[in-house]
N, C-alpha and C. Protein backbone atom coordinates (compact mmCIF):
# COMPACT_ATOMS: atom_id res chain seq x y z
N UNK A 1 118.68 73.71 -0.04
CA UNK A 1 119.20 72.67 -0.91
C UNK A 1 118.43 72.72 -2.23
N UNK A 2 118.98 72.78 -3.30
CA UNK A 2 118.86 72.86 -4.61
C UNK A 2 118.16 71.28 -5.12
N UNK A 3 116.89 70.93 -5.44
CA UNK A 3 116.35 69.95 -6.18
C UNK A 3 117.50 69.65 -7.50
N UNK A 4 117.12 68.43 -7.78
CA UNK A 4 118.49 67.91 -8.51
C UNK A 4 117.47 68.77 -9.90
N UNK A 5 116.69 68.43 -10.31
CA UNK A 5 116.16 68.72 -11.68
C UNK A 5 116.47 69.93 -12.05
N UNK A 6 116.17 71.13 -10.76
CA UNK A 6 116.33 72.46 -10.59
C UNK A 6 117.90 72.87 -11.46
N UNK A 7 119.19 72.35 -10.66
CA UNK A 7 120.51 72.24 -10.78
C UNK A 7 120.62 71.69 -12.36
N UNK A 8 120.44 70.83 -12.47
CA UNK A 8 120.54 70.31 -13.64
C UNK A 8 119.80 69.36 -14.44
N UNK A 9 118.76 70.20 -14.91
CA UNK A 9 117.56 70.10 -15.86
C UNK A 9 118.01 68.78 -16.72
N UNK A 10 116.97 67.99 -17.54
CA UNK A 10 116.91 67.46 -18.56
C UNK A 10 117.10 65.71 -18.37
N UNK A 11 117.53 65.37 -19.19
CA UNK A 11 117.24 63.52 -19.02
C UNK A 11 118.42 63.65 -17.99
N UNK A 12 119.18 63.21 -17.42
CA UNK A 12 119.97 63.32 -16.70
C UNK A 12 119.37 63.66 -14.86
N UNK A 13 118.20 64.58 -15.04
CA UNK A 13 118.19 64.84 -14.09
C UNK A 13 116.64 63.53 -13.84
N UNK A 14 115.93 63.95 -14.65
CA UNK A 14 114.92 62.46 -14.97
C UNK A 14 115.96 61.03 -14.48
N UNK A 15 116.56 60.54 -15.11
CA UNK A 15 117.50 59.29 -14.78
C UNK A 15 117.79 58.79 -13.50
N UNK A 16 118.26 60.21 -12.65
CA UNK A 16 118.85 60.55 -11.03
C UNK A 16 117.61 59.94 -10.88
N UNK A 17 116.19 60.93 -10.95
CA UNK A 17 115.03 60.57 -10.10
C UNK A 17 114.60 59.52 -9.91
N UNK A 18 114.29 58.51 -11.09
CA UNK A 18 113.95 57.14 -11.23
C UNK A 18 114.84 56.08 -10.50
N UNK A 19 116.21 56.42 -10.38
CA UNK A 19 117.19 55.31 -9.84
C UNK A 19 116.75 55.21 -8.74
N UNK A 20 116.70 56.66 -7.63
CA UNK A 20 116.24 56.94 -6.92
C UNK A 20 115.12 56.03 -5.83
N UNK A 21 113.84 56.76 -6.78
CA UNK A 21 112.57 55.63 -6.55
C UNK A 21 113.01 53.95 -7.05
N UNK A 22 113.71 53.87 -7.32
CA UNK A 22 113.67 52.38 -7.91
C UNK A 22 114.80 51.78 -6.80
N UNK A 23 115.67 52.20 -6.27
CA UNK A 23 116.47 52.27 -5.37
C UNK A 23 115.76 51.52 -3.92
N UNK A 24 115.08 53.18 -3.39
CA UNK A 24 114.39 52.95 -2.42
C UNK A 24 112.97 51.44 -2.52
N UNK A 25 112.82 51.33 -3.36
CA UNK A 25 111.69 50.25 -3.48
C UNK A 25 112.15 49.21 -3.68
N UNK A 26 113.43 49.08 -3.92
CA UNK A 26 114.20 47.68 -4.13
C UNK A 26 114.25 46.98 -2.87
N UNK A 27 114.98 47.96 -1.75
CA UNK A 27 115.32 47.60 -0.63
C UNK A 27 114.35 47.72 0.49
N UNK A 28 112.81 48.51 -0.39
CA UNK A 28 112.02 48.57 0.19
C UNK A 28 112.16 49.74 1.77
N UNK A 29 112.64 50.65 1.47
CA UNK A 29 112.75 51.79 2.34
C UNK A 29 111.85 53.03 2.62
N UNK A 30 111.39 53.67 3.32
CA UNK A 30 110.81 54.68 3.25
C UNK A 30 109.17 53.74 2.78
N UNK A 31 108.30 55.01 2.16
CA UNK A 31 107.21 54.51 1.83
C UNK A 31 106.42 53.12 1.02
N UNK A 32 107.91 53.10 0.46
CA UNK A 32 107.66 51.87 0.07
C UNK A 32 108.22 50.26 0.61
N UNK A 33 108.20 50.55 2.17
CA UNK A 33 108.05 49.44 2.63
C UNK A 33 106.85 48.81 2.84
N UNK A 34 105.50 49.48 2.56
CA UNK A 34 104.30 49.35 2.93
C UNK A 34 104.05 49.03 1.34
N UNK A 35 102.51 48.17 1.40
CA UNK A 35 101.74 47.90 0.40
C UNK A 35 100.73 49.55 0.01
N UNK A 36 100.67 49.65 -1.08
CA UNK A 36 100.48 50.74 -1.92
C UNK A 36 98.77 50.44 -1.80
N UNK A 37 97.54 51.13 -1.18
CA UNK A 37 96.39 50.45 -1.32
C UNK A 37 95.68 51.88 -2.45
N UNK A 38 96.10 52.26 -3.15
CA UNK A 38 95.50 52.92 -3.52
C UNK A 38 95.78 52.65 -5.29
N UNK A 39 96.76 51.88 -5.71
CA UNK A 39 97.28 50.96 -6.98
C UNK A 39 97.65 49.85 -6.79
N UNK A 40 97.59 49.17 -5.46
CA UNK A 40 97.39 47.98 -5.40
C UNK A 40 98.47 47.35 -5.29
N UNK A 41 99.77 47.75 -5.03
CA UNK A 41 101.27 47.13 -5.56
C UNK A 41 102.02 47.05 -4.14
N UNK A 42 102.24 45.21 -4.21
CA UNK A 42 102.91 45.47 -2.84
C UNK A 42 103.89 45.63 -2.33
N UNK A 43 104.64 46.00 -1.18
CA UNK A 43 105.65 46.49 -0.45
C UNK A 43 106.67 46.32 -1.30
N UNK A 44 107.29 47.45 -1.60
CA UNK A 44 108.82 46.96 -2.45
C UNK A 44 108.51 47.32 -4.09
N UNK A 45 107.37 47.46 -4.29
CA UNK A 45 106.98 47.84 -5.90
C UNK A 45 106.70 48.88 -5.71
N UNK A 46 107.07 49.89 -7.29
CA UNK A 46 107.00 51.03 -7.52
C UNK A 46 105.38 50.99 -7.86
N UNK A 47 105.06 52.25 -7.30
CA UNK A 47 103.48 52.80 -7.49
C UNK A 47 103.65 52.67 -9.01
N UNK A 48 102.43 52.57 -9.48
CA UNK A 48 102.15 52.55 -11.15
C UNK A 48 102.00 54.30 -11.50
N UNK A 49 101.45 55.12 -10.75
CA UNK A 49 102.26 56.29 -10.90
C UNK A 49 103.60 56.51 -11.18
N UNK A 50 104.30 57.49 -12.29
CA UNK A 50 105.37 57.39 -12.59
C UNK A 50 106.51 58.39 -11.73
N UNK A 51 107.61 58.20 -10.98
CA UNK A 51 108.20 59.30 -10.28
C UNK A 51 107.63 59.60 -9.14
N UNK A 52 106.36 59.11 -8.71
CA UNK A 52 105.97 59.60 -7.14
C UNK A 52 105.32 58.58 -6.46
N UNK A 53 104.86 58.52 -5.17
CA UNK A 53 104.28 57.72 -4.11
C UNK A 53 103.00 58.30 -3.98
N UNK A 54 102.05 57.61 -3.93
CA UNK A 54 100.50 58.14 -3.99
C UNK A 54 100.50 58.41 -2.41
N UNK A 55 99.34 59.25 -1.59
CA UNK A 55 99.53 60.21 -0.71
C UNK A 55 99.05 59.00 0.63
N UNK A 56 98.16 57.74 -0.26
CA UNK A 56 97.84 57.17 0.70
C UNK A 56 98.93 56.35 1.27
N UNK A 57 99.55 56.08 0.91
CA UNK A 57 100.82 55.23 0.74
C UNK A 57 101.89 55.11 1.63
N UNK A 58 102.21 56.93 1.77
CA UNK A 58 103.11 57.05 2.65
C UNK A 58 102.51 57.60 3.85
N UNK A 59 101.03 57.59 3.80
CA UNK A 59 100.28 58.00 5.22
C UNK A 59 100.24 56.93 5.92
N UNK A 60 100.01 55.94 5.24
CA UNK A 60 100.02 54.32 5.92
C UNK A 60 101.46 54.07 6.62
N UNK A 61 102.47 54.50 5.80
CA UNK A 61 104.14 54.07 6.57
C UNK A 61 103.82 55.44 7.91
N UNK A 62 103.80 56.43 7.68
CA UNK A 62 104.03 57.66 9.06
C UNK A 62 103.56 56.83 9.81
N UNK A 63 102.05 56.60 9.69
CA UNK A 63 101.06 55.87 10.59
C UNK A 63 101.70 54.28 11.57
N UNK A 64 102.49 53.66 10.45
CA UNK A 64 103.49 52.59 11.06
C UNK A 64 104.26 53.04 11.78
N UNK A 65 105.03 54.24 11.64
CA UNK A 65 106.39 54.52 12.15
C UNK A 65 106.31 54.82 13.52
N UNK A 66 107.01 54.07 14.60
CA UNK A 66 107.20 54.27 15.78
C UNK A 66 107.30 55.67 15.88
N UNK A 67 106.93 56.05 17.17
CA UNK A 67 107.34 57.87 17.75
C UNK A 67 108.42 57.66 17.96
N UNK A 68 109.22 58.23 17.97
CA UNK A 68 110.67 58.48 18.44
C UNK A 68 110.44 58.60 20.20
N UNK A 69 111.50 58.16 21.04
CA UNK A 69 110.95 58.47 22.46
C UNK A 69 112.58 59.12 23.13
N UNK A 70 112.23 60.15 23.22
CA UNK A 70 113.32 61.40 24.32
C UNK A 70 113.93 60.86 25.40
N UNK A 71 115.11 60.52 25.42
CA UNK A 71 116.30 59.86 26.43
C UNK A 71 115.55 60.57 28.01
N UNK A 72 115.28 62.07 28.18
CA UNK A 72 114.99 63.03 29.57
C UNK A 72 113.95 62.46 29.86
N UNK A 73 112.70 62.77 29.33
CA UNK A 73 111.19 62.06 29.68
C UNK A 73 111.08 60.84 29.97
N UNK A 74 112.12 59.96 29.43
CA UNK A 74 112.41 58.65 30.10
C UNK A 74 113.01 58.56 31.25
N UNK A 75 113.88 58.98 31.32
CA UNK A 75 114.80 58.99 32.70
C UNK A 75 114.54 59.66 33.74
N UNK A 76 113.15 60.48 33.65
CA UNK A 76 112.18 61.07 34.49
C UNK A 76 111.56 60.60 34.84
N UNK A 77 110.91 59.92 34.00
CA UNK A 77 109.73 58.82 34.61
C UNK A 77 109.74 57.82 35.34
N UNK A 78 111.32 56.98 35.18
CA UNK A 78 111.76 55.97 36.04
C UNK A 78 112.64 56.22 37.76
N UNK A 79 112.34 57.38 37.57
CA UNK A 79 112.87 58.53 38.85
C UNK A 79 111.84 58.67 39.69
């Protein structure tokens, strides 16, 4: 899959990106459902970095995120 900037360079492709991040942080999705401890900005605000999520940020959401759990290994175990 082709990066949008890649495809089509220039403000346009800048514009896409920002809606993007501004999108996801509105509704508070992905990394930015978590408070940002590394700029200080909480859940739902864009990092003060411009265009990206600082590294601590979205280590904190993985770290939240439930494991996923396998329908077989379940239905094994209760067997």
């Amino acid at each position: 899959m082709l990066l949008l900037s890649a495809a089509a360079p220039g403000p346009a492709a800048d514009a896409a990106h920002d809606a993007a991040h501004a999108t996801a942080a509105r509704f508070q999705q992905g990394a930015y459902s978590v408070a940002c401890s590394t700029c200080h900005v909480p859940a739902g605000e864009l990092c003060l970095a411009r265009r990206t999520v600082h590294g601590a940020r979205r280590a904190l959401y993985r770290a939240n995120t439930p494991k996923p759990t396998r329908l077989i290994p379940f239905l094994l175990r209760s067997a």
